[in-house]
C-alpha atoms as a PDB file:
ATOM      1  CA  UNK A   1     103.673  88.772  70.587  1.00  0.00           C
ATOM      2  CA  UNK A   2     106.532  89.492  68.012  1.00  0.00           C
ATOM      3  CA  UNK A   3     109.523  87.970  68.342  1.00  0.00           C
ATOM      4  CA  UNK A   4     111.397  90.866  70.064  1.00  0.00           C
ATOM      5  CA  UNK A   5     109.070  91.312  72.209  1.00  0.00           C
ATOM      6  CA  UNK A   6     109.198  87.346  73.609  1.00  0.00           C
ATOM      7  CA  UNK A   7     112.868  87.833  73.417  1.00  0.00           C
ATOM      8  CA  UNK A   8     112.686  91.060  75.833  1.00  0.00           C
ATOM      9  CA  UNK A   9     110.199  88.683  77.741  1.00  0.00           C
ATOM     10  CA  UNK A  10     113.119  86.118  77.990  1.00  0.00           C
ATOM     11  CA  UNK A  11     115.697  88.583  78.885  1.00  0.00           C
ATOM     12  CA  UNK A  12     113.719  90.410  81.695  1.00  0.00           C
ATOM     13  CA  UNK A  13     112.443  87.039  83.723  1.00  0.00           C
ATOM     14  CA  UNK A  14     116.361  85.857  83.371  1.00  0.00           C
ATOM     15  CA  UNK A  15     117.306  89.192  85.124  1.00  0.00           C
ATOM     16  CA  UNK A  16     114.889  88.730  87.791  1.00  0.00           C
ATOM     17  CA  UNK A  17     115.763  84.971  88.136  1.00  0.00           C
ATOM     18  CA  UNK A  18     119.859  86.030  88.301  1.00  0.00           C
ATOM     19  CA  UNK A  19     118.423  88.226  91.498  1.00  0.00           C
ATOM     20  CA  UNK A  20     116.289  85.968  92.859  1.00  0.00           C
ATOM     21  CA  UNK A  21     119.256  82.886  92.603  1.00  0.00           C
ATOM     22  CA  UNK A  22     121.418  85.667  94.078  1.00  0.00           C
ATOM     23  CA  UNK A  23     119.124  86.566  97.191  1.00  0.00           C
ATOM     24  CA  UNK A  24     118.354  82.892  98.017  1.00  0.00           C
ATOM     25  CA  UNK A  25     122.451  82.289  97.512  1.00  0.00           C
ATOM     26  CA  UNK A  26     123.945  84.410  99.676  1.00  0.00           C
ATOM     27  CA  UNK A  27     121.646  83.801 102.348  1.00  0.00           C
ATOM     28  CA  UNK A  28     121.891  79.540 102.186  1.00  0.00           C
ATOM     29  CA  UNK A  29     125.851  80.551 102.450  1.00  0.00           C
ATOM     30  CA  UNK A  30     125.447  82.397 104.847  1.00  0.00           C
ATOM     31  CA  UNK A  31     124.043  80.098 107.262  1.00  0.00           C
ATOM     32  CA  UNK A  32     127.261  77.897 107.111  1.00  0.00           C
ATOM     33  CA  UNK A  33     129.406  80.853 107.666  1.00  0.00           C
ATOM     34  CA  UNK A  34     129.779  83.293 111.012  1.00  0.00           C
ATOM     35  CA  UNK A  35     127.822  85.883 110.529  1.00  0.00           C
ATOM     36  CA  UNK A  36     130.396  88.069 112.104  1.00  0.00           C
ATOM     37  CA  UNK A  37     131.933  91.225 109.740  1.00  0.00           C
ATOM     38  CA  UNK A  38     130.788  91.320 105.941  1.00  0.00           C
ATOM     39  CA  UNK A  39     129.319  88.196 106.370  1.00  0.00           C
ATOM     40  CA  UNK A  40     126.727  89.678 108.643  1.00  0.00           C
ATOM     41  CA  UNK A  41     126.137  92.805 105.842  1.00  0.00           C
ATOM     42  CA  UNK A  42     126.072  90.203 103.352  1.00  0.00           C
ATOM     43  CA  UNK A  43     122.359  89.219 104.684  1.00  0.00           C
ATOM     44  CA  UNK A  44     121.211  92.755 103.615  1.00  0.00           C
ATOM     45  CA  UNK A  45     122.887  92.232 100.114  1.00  0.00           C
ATOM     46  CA  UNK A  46     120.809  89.023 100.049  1.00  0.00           C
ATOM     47  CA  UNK A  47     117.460  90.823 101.316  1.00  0.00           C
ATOM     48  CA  UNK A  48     118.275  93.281  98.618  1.00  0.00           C
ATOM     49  CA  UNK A  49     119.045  91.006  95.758  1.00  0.00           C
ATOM     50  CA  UNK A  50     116.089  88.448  96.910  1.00  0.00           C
ATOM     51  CA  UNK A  51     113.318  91.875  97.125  1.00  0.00           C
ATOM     52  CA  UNK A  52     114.357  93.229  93.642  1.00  0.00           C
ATOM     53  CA  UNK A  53     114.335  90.168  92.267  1.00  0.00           C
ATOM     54  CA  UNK A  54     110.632  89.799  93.288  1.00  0.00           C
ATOM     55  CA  UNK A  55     109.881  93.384  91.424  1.00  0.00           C
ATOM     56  CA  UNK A  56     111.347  92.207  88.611  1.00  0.00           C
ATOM     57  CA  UNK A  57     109.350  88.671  88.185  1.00  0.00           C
ATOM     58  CA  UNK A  58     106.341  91.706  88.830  1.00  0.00           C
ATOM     59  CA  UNK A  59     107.775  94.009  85.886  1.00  0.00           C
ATOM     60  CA  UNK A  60     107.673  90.399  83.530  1.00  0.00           C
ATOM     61  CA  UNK A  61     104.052  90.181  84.767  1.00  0.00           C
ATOM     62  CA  UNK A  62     103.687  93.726  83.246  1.00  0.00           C
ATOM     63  CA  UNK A  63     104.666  92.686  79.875  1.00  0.00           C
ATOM     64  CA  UNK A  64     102.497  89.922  79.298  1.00  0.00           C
ATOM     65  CA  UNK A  65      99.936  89.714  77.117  1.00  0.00           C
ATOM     66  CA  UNK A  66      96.389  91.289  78.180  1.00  0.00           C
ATOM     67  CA  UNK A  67      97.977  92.612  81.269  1.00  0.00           C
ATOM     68  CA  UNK A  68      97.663  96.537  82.336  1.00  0.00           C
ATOM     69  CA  UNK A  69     101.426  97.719  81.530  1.00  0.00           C
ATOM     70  CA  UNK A  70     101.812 101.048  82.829  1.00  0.00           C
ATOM     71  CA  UNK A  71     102.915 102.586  85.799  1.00  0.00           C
ATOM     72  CA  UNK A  72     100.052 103.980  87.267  1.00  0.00           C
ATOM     73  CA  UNK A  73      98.369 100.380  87.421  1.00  0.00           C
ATOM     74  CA  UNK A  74      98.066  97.760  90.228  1.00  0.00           C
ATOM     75  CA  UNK A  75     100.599  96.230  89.376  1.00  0.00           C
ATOM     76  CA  UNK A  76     102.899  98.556  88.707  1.00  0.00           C
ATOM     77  CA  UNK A  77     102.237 100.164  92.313  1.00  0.00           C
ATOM     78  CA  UNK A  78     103.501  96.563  93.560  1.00  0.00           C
ATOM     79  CA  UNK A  79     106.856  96.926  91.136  1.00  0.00           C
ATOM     80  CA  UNK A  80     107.616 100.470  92.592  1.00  0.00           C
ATOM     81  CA  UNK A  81     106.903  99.633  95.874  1.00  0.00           C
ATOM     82  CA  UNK A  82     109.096  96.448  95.715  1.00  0.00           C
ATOM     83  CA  UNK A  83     111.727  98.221  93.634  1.00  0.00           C
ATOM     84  CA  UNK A  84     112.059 101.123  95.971  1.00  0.00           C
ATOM     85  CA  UNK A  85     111.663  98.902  99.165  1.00  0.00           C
ATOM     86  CA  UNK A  86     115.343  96.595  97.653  1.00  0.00           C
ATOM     87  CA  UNK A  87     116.833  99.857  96.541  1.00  0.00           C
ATOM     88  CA  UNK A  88     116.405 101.383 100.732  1.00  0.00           C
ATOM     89  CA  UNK A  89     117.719  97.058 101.576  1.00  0.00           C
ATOM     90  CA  UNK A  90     121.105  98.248  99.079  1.00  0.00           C
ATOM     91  CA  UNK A  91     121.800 101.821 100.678  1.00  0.00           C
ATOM     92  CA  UNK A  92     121.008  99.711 103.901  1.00  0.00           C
ATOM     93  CA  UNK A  93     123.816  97.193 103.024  1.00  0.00           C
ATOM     94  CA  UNK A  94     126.484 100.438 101.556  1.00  0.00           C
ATOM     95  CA  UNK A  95     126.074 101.840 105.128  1.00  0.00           C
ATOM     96  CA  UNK A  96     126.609  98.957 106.746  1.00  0.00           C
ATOM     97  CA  UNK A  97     129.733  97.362 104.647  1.00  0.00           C
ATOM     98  CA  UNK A  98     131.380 101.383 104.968  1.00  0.00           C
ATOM     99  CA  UNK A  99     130.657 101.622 108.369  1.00  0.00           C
ATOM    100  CA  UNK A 100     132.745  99.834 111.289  1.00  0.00           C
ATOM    101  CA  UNK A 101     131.685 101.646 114.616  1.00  0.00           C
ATOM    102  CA  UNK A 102     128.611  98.730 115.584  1.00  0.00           C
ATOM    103  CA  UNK A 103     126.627 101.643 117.403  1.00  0.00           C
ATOM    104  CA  UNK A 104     126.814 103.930 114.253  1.00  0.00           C
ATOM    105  CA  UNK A 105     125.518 100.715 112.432  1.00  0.00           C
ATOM    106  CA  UNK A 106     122.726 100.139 114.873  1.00  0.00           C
ATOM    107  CA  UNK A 107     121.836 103.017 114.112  1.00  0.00           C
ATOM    108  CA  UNK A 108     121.760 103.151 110.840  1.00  0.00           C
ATOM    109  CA  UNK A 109     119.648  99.964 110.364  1.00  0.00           C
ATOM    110  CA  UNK A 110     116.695 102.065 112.841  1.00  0.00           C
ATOM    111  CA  UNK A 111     117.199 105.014 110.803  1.00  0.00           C
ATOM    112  CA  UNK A 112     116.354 102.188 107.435  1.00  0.00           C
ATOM    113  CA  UNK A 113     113.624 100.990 109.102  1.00  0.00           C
ATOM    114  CA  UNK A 114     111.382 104.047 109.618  1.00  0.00           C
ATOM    115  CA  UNK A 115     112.708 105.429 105.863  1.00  0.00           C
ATOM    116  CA  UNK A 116     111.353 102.433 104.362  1.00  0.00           C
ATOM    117  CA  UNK A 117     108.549 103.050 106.381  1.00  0.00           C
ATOM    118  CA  UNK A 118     107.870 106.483 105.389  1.00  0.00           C
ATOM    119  CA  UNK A 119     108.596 105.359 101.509  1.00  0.00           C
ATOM    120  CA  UNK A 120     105.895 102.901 101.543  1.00  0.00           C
ATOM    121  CA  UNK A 121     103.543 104.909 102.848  1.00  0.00           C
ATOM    122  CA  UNK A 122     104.135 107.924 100.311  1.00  0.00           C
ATOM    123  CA  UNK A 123     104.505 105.676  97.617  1.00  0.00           C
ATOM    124  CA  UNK A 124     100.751 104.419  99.080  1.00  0.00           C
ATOM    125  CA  UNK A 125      99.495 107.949  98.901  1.00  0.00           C
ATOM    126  CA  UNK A 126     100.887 108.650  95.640  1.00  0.00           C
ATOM    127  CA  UNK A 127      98.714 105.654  94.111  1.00  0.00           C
ATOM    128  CA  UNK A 128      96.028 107.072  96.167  1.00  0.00           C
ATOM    129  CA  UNK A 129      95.756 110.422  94.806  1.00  0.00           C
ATOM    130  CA  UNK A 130      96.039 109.012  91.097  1.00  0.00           C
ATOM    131  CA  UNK A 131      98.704 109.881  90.044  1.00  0.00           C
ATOM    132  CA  UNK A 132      99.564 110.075  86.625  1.00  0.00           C
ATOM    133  CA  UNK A 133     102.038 107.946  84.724  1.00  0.00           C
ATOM    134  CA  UNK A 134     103.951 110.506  83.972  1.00  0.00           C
ATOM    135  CA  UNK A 135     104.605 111.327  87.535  1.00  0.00           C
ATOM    136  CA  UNK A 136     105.292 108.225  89.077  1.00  0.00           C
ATOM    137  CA  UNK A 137     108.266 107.101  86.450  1.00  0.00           C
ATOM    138  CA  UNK A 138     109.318 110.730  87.633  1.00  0.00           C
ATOM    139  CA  UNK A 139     109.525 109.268  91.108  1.00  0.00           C
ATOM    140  CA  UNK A 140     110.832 105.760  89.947  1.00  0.00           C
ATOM    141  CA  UNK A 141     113.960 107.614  88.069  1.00  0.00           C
ATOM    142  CA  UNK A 142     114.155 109.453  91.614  1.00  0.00           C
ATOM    143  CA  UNK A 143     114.269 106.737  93.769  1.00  0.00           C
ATOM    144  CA  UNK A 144     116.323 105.089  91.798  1.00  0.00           C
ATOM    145  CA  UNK A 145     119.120 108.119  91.733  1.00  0.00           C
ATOM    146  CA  UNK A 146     119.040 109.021  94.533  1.00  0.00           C
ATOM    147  CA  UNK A 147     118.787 105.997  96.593  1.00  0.00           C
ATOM    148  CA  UNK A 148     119.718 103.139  94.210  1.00  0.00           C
ATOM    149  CA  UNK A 149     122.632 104.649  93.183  1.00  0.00           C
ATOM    150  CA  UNK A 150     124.362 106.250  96.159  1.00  0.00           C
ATOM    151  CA  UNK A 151     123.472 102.624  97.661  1.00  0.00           C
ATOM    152  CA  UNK A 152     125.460 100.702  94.972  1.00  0.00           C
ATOM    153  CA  UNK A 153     128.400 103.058  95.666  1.00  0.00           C
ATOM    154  CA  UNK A 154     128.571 102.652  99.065  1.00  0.00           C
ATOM    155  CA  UNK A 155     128.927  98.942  98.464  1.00  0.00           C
ATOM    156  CA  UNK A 156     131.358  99.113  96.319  1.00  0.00           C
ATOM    157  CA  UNK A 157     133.181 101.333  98.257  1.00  0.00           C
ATOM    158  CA  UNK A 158     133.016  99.452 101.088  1.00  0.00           C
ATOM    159  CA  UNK A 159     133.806  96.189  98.942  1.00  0.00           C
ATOM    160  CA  UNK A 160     136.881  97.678  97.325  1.00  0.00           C
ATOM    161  CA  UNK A 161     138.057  98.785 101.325  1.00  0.00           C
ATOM    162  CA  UNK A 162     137.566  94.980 102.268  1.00  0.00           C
ATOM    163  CA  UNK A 163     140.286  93.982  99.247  1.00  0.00           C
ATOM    164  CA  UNK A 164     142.748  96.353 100.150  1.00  0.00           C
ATOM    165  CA  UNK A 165     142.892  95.152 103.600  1.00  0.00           C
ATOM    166  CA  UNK A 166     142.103  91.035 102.517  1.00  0.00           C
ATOM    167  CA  UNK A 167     145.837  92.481 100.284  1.00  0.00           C
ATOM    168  CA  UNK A 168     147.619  94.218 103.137  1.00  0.00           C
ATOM    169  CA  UNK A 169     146.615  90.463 105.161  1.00  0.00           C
ATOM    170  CA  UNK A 170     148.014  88.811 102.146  1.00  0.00           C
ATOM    171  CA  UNK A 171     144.595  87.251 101.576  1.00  0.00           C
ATOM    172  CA  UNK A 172     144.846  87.010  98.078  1.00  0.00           C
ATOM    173  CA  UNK A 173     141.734  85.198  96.977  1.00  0.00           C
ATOM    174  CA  UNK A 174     139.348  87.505  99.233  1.00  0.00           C
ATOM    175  CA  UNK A 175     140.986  90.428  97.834  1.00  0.00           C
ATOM    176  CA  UNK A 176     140.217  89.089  94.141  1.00  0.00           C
ATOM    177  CA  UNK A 177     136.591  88.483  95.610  1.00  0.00           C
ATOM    178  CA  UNK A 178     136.065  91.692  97.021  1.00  0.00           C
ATOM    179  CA  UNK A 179     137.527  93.426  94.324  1.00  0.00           C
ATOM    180  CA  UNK A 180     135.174  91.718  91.985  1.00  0.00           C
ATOM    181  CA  UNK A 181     132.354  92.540  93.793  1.00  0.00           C
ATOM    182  CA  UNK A 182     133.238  96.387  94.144  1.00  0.00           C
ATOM    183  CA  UNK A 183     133.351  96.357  90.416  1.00  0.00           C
ATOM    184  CA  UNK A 184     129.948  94.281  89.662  1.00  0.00           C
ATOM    185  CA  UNK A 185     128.212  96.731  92.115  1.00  0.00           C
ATOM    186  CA  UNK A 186     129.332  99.722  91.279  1.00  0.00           C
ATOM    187  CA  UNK A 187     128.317  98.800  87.383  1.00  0.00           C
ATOM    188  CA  UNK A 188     125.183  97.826  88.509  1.00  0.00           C
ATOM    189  CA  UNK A 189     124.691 101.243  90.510  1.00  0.00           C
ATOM    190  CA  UNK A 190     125.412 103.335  87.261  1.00  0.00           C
ATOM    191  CA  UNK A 191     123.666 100.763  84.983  1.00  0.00           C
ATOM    192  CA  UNK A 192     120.347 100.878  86.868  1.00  0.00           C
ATOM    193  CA  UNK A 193     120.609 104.252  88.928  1.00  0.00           C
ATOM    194  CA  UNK A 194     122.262 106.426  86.757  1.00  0.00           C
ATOM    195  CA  UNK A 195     121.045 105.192  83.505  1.00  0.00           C
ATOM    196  CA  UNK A 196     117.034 104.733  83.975  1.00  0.00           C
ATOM    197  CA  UNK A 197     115.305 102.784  81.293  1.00  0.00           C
ATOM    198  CA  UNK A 198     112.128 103.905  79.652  1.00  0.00           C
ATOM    199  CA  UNK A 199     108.818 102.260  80.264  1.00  0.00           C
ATOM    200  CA  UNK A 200     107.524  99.642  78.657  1.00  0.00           C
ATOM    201  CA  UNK A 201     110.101  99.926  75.840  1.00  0.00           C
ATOM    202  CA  UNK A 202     113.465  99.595  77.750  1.00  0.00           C
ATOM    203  CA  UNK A 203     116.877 101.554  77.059  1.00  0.00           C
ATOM    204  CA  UNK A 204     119.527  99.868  74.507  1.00  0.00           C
ATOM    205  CA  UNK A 205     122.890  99.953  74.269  1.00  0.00           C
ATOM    206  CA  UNK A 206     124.741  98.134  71.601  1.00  0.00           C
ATOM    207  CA  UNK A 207     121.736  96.478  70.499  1.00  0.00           C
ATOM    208  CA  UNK A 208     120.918  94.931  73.706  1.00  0.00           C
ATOM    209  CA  UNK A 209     118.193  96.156  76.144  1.00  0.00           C
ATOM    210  CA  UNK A 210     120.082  97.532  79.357  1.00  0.00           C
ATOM    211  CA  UNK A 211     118.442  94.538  81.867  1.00  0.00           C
ATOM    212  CA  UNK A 212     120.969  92.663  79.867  1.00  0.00           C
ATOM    213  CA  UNK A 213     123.986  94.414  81.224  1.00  0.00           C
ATOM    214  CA  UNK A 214     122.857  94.493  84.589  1.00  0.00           C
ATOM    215  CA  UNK A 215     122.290  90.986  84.788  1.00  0.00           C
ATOM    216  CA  UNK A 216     125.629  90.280  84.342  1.00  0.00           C
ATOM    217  CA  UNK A 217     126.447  92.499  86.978  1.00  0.00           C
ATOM    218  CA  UNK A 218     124.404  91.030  88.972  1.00  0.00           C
ATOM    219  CA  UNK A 219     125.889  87.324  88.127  1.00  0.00           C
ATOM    220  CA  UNK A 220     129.533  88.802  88.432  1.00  0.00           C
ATOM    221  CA  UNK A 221     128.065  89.759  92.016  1.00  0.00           C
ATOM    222  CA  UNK A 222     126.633  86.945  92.750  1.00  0.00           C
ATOM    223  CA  UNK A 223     129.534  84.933  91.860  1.00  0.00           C
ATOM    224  CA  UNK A 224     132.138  87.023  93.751  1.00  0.00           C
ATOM    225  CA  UNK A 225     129.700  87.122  97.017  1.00  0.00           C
ATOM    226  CA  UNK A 226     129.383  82.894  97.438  1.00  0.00           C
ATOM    227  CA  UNK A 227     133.582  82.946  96.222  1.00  0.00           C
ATOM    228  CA  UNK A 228     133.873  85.219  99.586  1.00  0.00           C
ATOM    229  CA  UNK A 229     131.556  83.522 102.085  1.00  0.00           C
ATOM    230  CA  UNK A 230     132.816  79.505 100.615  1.00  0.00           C
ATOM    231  CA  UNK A 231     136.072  80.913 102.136  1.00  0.00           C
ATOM    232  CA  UNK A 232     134.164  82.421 105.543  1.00  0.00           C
ATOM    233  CA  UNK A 233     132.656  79.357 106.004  1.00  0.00           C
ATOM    234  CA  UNK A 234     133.270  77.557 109.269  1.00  0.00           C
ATOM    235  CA  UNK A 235     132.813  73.298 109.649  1.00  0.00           C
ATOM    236  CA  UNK A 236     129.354  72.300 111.769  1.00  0.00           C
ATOM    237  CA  UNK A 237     131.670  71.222 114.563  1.00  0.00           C
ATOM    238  CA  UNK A 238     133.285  74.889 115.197  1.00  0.00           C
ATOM    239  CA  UNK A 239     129.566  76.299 114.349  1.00  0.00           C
ATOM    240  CA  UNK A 240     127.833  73.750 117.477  1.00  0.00           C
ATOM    241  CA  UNK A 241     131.057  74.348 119.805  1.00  0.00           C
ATOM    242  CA  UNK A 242     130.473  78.590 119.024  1.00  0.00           C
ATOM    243  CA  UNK A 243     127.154  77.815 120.302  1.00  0.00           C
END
């Protein structure tokens, strides 16, 4: 390998470690908080972040050295599957954060269910029928517009609602938290839905490949996220006399 190519090695298994560290996070934090309100849609955020994580430790896997890298290979089925599975977790978690009637959210969550369902199994079919490269990047760059990205929005949106009320409360810090987050989020959204990157040579911007700039997103994210639930969090004694 040249040394680009161990250096794009380096940068993608960081990227999928910042998810993974961010999925595994949120969720430890989110045991020693009440999981009422965003800290309940946070454990979506944390399925999502902790699943595309996972597809990204695949997409390293890709890379290496004697290994199949192209779409239309085993392993690349288990990256789009993976990928599109987190992607369905974020528009999940959008829903959720931008939605405050509980039945509506109920709802919503049944709705995710059968749609990630249904996605696996056409993703399943599309392997099936051998498809070619071509055409299942053509479904990756789909998936990721029109579900990635809308999903990203959504949590920003509903991330940037949660600061302007944590401001109207006078809860300063949340509102810096939440603000944060709507802004890491919403990068990520355009960075990774909006902007695909090619396969296996990835999109650059300034020099950098574009899994760079996302994983900062997803850091600033991450950060903002355990920020928000270290202030949620509630002492073992309220926690057992809750229970």
């Amino acid at each position: 390998m040249s040394f680009r190519e161990v250096g794009l090695l380096v940068v993608y298994a960081v990227y999928g470690g910042a998810w993974l560290v961010t999925g595994v996070s949120l969720w430890l934090y989110g045991e020693r908080t009440a999981r009422l309100g965003v800290a309940a849609h946070l454990r979506l955020l944390s399925m999502f972040a902790f699943v595309h994580g996972l597809s990204d430790v695949v997409d390293v896997g890709l890379r290496l050295p004697g290994v199949e890298a192209t779409p239309g290979s085993a392993l690349g089925a288990i990256r789009l599957t993976l990928l599109a599975a987190s992607f369905i977790l974020l528009l999940q978690f959008g829903l959720a954060i931008s939605i405050r009637d509980p039945r509506i959210y109920r709802s919503v969550i049944t709705l995710g269910v059968f749609g990630l369902i249904g996605l696996a199994a056409g993703l399943l079919s599309l392997y099936a029928e051998g498809a070619s490269a071509l055409e299942i990047s053509a479904v990756e760059r789909a998936i990721r517009l029109l579900i990635g990205l809308p999903g990203a929005l959504l949590g920003g949106y509903g991330f940037y609602m949660l600061s302007r009320r944590c401001q109207a409360l006078n809860m300063r810090e949340c509102a810096r938290d939440t603000l944060t987050a709507a802004i890491c989020l919403a990068t990520y959204g355009v960075l990774a839905g909006a902007i695909t990157s090619g396969y296996p040579a990835p999109t650059v911007i300034l020099g950098l490949p574009i899994q760079f700039y996302r994983m900062l997103a997803a850091i600033g994210l991450a950060v903002a996220c355990i920020s928000l639930l270290k202030r949620l969090q509630v002492k073992p004694s309220e926690m057992t006399d809750s229970g």
